[in-house]
N, C-alpha and C. Protein backbone atom coordinates (compact mmCIF):
# COMPACT_ATOMS: atom_id res chain seq x y z
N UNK A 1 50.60 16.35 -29.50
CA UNK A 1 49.92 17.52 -30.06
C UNK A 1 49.47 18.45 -28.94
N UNK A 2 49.34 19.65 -29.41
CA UNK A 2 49.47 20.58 -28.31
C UNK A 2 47.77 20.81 -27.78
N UNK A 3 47.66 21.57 -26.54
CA UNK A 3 46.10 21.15 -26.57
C UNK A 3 45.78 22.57 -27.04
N UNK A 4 46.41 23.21 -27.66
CA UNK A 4 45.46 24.63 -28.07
C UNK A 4 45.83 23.99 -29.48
N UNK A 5 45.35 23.08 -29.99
CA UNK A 5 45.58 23.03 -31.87
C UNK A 5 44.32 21.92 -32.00
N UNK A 6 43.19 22.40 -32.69
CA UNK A 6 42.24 21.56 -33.28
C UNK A 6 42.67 20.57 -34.44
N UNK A 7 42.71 19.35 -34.34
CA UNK A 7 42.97 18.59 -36.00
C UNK A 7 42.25 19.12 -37.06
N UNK A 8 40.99 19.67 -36.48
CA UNK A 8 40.28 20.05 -37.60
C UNK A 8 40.37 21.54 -38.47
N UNK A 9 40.23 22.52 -37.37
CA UNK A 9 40.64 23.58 -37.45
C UNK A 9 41.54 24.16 -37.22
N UNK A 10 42.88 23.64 -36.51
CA UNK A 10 43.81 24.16 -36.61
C UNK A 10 43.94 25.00 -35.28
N UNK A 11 44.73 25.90 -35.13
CA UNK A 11 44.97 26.92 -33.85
C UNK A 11 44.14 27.24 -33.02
N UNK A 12 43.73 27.02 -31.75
CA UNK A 12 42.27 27.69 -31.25
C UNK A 12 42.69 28.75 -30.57
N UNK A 13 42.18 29.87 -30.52
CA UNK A 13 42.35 31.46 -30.36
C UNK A 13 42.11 31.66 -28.69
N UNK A 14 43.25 31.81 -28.02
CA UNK A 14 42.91 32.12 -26.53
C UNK A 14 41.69 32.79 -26.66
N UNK A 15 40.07 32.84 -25.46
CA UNK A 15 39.48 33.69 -25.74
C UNK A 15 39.60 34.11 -24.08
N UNK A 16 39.30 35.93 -24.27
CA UNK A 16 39.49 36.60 -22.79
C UNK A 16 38.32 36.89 -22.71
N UNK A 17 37.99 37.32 -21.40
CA UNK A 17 36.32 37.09 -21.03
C UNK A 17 36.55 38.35 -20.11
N UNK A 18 35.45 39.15 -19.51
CA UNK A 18 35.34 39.95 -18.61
C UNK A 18 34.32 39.41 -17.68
N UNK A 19 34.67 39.31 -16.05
CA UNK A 19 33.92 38.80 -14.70
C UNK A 19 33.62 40.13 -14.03
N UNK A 20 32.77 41.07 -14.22
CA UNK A 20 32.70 41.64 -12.82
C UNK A 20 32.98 41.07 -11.44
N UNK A 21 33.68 42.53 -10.87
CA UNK A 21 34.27 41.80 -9.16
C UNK A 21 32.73 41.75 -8.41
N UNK A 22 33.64 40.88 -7.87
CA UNK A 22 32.74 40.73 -6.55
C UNK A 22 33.47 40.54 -5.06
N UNK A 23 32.73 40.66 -3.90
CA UNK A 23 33.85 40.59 -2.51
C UNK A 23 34.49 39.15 -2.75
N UNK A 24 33.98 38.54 -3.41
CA UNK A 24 35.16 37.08 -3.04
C UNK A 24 36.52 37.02 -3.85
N UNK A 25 36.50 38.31 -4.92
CA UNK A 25 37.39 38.45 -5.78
C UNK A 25 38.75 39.93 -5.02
N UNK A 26 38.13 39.98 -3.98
CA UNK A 26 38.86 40.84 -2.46
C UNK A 26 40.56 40.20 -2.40
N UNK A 27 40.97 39.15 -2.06
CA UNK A 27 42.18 38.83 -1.95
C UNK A 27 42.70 38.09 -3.12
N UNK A 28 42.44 38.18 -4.36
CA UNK A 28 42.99 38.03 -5.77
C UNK A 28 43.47 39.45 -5.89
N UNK A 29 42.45 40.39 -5.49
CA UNK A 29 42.95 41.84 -6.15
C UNK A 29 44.33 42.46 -5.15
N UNK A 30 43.74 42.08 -3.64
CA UNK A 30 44.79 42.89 -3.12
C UNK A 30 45.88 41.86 -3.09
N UNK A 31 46.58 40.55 -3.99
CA UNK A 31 47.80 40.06 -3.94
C UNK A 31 48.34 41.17 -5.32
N UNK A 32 47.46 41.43 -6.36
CA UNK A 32 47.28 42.43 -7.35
C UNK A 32 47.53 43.46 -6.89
N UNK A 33 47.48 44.01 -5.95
CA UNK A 33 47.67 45.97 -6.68
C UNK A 33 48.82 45.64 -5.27
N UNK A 34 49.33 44.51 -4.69
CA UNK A 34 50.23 44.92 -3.91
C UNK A 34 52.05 44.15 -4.44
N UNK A 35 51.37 43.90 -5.59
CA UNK A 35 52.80 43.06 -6.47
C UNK A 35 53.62 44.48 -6.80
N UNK A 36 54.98 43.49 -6.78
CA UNK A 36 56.14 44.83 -7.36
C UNK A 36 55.91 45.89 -8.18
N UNK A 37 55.41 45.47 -9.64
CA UNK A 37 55.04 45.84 -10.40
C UNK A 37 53.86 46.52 -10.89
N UNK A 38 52.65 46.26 -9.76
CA UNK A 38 51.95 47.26 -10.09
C UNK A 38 52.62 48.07 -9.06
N UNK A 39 53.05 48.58 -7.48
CA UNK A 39 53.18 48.96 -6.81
C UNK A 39 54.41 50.35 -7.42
N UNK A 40 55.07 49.56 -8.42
CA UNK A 40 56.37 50.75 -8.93
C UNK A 40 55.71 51.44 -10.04
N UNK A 41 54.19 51.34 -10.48
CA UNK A 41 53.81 52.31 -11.60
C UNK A 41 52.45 52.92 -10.99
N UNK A 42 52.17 52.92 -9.77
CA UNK A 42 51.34 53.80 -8.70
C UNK A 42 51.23 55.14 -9.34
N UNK A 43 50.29 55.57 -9.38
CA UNK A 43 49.75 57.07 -9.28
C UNK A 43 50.23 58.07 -7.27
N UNK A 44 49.42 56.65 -6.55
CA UNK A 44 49.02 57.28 -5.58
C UNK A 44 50.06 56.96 -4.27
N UNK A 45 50.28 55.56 -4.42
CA UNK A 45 51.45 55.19 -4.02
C UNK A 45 52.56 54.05 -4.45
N UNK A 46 53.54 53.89 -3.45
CA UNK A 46 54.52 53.07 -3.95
C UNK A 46 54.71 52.10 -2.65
N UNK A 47 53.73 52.40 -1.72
CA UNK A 47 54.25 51.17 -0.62
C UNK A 47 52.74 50.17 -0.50
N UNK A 48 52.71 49.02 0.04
CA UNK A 48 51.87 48.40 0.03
C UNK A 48 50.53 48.84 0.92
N UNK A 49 49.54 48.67 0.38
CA UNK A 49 48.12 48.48 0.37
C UNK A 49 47.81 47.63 1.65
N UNK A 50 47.16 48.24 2.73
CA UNK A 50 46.85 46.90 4.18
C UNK A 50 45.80 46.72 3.84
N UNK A 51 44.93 45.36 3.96
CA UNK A 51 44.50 44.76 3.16
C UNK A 51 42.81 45.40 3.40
N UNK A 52 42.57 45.91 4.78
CA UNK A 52 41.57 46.90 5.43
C UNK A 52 41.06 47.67 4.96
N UNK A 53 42.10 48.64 4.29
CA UNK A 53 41.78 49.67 3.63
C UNK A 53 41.65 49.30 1.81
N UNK A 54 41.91 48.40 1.66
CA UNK A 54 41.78 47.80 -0.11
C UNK A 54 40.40 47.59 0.20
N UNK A 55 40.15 46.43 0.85
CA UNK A 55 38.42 45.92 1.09
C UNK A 55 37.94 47.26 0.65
N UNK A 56 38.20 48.49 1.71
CA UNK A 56 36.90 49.13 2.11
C UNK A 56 37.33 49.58 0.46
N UNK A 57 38.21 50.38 -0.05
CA UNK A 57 38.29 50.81 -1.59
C UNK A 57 37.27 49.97 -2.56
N UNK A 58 37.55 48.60 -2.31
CA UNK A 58 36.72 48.10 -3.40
C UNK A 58 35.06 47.46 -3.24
N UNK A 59 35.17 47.47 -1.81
CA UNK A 59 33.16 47.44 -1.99
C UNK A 59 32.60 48.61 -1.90
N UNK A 60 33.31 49.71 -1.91
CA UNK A 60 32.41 51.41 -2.32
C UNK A 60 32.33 51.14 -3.86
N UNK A 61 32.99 50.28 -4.45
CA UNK A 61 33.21 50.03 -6.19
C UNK A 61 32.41 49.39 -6.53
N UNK A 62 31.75 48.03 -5.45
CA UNK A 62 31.21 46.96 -6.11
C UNK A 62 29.63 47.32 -6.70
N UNK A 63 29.03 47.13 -7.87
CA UNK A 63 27.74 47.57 -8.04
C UNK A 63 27.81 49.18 -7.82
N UNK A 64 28.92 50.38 -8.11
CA UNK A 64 28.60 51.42 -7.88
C UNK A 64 28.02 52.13 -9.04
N UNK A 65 27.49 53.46 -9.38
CA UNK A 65 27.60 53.83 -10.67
C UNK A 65 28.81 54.79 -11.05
N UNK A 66 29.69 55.17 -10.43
CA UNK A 66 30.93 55.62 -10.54
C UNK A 66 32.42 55.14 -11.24
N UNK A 67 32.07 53.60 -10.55
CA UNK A 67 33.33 52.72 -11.00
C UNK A 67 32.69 51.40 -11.93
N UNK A 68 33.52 50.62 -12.52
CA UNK A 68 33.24 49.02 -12.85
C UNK A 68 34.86 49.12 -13.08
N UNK A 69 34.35 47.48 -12.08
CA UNK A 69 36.02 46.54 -12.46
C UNK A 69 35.52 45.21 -12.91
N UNK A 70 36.73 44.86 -13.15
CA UNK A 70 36.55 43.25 -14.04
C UNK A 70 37.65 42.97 -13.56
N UNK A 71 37.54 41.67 -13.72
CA UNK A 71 38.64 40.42 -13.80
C UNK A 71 39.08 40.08 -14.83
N UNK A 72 40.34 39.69 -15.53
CA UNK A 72 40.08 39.43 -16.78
C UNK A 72 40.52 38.19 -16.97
N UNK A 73 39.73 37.15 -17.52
CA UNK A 73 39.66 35.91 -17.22
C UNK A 73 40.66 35.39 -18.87
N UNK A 74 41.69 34.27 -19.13
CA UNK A 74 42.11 34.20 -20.38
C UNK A 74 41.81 32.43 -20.50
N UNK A 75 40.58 31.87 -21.52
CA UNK A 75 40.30 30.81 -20.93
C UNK A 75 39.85 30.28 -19.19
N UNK A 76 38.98 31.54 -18.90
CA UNK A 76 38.47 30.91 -17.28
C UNK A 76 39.65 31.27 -16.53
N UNK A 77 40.73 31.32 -17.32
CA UNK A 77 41.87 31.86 -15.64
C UNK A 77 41.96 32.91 -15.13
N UNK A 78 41.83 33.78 -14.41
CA UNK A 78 42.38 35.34 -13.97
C UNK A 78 43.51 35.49 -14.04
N UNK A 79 44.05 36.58 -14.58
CA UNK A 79 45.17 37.03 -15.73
C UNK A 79 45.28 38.50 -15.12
N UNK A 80 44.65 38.98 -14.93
CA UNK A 80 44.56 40.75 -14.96
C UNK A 80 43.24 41.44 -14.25
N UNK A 81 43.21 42.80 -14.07
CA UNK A 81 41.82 43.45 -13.82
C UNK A 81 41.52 44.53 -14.83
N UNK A 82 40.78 45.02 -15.00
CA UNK A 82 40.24 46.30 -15.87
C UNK A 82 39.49 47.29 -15.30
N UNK A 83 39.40 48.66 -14.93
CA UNK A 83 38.60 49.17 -14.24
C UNK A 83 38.43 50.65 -14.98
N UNK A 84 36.92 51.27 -14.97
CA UNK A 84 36.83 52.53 -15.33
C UNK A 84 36.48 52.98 -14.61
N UNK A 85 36.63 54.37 -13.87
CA UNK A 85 36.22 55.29 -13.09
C UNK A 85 35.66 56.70 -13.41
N UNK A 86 34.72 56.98 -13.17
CA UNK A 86 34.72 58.30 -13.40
C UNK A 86 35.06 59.09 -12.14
N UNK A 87 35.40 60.43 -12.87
CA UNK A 87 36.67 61.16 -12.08
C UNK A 87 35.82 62.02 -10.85
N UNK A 88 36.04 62.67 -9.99
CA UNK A 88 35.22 63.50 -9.14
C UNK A 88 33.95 64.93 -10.23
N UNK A 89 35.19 65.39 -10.99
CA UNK A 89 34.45 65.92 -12.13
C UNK A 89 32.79 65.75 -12.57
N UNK A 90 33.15 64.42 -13.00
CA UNK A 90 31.85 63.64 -13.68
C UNK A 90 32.07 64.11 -15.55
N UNK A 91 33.41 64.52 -15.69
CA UNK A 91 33.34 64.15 -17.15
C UNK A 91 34.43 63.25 -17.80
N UNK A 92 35.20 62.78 -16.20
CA UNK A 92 36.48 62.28 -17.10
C UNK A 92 36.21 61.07 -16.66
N UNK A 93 36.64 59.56 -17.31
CA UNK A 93 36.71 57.92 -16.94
C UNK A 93 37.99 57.87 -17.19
N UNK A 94 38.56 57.23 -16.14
CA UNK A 94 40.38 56.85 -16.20
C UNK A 94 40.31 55.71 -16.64
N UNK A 95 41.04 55.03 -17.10
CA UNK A 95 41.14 53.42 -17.22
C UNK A 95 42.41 53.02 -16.76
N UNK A 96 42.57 51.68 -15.85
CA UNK A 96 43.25 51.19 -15.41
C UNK A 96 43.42 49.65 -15.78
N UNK A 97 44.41 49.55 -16.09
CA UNK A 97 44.20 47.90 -16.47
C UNK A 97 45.38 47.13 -15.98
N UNK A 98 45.53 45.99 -15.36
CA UNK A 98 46.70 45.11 -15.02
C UNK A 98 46.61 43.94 -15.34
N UNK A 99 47.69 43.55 -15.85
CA UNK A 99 47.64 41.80 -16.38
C UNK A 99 49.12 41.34 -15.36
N UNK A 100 48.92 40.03 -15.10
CA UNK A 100 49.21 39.53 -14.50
C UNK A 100 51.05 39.11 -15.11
N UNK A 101 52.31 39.63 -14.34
CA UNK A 101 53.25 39.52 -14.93
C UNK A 101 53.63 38.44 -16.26
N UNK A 102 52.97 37.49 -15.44
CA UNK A 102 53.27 35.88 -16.25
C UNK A 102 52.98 36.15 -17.66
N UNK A 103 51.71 37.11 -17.72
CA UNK A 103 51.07 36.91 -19.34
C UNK A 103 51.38 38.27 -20.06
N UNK A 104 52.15 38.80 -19.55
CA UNK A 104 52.60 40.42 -20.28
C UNK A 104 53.08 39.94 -21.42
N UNK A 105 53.40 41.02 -22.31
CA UNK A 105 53.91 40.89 -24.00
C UNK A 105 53.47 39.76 -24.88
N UNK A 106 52.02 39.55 -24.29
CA UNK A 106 51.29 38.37 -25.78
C UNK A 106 50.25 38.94 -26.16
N UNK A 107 50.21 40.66 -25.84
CA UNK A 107 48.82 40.99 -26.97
C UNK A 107 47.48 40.79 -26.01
N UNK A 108 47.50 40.60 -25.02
CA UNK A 108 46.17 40.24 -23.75
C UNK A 108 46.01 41.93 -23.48
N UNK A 109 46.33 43.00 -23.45
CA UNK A 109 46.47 44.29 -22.54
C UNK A 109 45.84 45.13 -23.85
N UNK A 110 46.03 44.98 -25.36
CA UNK A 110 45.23 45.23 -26.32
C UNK A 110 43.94 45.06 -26.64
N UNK A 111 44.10 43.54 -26.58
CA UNK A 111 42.39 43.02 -26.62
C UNK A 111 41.82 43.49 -25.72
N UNK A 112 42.24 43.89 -24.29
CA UNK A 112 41.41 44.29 -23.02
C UNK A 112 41.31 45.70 -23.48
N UNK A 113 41.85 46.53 -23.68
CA UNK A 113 41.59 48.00 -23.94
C UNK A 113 41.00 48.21 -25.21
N UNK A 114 40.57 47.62 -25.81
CA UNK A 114 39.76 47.21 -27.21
C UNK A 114 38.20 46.84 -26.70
N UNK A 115 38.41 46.20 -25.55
CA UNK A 115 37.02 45.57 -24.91
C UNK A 115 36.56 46.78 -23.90
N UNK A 116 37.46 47.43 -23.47
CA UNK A 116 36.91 48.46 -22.23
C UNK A 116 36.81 49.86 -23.00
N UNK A 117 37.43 50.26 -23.95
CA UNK A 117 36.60 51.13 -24.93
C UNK A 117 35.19 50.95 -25.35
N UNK A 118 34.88 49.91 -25.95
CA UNK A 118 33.77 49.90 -26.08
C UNK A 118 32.85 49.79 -24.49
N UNK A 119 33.24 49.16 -23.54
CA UNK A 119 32.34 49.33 -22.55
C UNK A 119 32.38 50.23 -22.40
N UNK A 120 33.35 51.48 -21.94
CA UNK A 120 33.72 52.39 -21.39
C UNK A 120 32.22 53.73 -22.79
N UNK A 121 32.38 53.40 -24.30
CA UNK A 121 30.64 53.92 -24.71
C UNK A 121 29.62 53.86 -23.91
N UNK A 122 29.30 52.31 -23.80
CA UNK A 122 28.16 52.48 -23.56
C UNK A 122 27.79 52.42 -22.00
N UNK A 123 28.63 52.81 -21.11
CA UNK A 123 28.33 52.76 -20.05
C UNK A 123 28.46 54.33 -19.55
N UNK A 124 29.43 54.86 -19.85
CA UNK A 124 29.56 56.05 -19.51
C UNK A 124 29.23 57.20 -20.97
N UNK A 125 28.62 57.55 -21.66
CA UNK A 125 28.31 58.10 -23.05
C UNK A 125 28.45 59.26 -22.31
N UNK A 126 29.44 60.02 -23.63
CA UNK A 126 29.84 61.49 -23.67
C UNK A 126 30.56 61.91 -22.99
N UNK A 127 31.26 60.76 -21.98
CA UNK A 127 32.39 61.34 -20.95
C UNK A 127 33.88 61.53 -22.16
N UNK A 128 35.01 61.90 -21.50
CA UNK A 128 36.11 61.55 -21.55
C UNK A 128 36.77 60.34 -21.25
N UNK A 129 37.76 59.51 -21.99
CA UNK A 129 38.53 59.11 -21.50
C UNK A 129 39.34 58.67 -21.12
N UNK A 130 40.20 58.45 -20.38
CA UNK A 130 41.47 59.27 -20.22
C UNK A 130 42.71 58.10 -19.35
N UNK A 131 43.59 58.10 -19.24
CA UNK A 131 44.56 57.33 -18.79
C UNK A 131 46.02 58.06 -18.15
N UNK A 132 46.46 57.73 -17.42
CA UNK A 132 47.61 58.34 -16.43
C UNK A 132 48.64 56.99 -16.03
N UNK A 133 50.11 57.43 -16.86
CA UNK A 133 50.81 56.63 -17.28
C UNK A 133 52.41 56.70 -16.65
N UNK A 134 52.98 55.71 -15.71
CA UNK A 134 53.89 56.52 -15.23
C UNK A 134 55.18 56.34 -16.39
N UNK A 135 55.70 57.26 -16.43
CA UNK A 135 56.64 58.25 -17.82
C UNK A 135 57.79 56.98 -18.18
N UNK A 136 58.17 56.10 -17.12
CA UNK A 136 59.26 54.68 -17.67
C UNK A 136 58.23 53.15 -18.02
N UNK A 137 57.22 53.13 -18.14
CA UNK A 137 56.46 52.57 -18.05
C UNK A 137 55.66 52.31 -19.40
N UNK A 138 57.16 52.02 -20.58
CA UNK A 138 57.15 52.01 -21.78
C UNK A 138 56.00 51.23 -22.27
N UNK A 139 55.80 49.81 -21.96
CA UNK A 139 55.04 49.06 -22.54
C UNK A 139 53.51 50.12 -22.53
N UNK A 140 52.78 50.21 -21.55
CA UNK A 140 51.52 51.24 -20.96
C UNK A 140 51.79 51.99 -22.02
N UNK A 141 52.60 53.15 -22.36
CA UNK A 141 52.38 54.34 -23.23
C UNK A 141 52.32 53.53 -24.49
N UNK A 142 52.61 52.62 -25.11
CA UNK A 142 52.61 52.04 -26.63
C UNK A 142 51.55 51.57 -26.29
N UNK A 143 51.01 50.76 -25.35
CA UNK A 143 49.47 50.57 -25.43
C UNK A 143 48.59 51.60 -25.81
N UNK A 144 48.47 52.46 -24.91
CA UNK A 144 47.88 53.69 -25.29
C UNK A 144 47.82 54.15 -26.13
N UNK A 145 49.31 54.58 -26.89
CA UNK A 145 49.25 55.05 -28.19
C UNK A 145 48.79 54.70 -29.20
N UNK A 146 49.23 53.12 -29.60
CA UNK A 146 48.29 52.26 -30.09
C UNK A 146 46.83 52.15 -30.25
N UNK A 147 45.93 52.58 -29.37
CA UNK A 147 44.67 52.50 -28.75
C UNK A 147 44.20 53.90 -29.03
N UNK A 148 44.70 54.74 -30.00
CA UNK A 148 43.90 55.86 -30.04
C UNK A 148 44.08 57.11 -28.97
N UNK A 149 44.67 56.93 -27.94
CA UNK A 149 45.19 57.92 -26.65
C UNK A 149 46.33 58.90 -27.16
N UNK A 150 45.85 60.09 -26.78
CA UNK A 150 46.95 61.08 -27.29
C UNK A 150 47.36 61.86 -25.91
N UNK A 151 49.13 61.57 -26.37
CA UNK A 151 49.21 62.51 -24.68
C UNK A 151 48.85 63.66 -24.83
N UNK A 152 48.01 64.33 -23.55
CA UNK A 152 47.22 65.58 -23.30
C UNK A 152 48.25 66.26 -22.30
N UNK A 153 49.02 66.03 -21.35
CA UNK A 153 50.14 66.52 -20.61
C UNK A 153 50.97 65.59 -19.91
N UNK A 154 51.79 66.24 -19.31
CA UNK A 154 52.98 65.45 -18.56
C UNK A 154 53.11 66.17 -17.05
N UNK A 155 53.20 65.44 -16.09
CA UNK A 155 53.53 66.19 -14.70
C UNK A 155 54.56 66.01 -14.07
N UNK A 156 55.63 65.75 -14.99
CA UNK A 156 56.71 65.35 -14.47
C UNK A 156 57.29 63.67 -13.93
N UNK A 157 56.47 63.54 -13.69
CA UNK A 157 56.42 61.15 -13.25
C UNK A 157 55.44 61.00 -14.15
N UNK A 158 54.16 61.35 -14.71
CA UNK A 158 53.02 60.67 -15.17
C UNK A 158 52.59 61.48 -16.47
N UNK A 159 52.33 60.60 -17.51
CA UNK A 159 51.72 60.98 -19.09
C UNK A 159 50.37 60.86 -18.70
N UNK A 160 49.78 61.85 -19.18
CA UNK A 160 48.53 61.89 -19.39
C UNK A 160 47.25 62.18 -20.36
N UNK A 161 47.23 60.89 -20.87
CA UNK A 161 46.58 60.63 -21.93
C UNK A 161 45.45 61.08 -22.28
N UNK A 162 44.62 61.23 -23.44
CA UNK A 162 42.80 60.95 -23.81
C UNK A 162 42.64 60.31 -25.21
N UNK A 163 41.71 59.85 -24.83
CA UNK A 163 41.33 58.61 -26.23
C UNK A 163 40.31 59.78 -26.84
N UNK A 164 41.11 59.46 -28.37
CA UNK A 164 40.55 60.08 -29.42
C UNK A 164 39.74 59.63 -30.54
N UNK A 165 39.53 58.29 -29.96
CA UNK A 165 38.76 57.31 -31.21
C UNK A 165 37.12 57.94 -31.53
């Protein structure tokens, strides 16, 4: 018998959890944003991240009021990250989210953008917000779309979304 099936109850429901980062969560992220796959749907770039300049990126993040990231834990494991930013502006929050290749296409990247909407209320109230999608990067735009995000423009590589919920 499988160990996700209760005799009693039957199926038990992966549950995903959110960890705020912290510096010890430093070389989980940068094996993360320097994998193939996030690296080929970059905004900013497409070559790898030295690990110097990631640090310093993410403890200007840690405890800031600008940014929050998470870990996204599926049953205690790390799976993915989640992060909102607000923009230089101060009216727009981007959302960024990555799950970990292994666990793509089971519905984990929904529940997380279901969970960071609502954070993304009550942490940032009355902002925008908004998502930047690179244009082959099919699965991302059906998330989005799904999720209430309507594309707002295109720049030629990148869709650019806003949540309309």
């Amino acid at each position: 018998m499988s160990d996700k099936f209760d005799k009693i109850n039957g199926p038990i429901e992966d549950k995903i959890f959110f960890e705020s980062i912290e510096e010890h969560h430093a070389n989980l992220l940068y094996e993360w944003v320097n994998s193939k796959s996030s690296l080929k749907n970059k905004k900013s770039t497409n070559s790898k991240i030295e690990f110097k300049t990631h640090k310093e990126w993410l403890l200007k993040r840690i405890n800031s009021d600008f940014a929050k990231i998470w870990i996204i834990l599926l049953n205690e494991k790390p799976i993915g990250q989640a992060r909102l930013e607000l923009n230089q502006n101060k009216e727009d929050v981007f959302v960024d989210i990555f799950i970990n290749s292994v666990y793509r296409g089971k519905g984990y990247a929904s529940k997380v953008i279901k969970e960071l909407i609502i954070k993304f209320k009550d942490i940032f109230p009355g902002k925008n917000l908004k998502a930047i999608v690179k244009e082959d990067n099919e699965n991302s735009i059906k998330l989005f779309i799904k999720s209430n995000f309507l594309p707002l423009d295109y720049d030629g590589n990148f869709l650019h979304f806003i949540y309309m919920g």
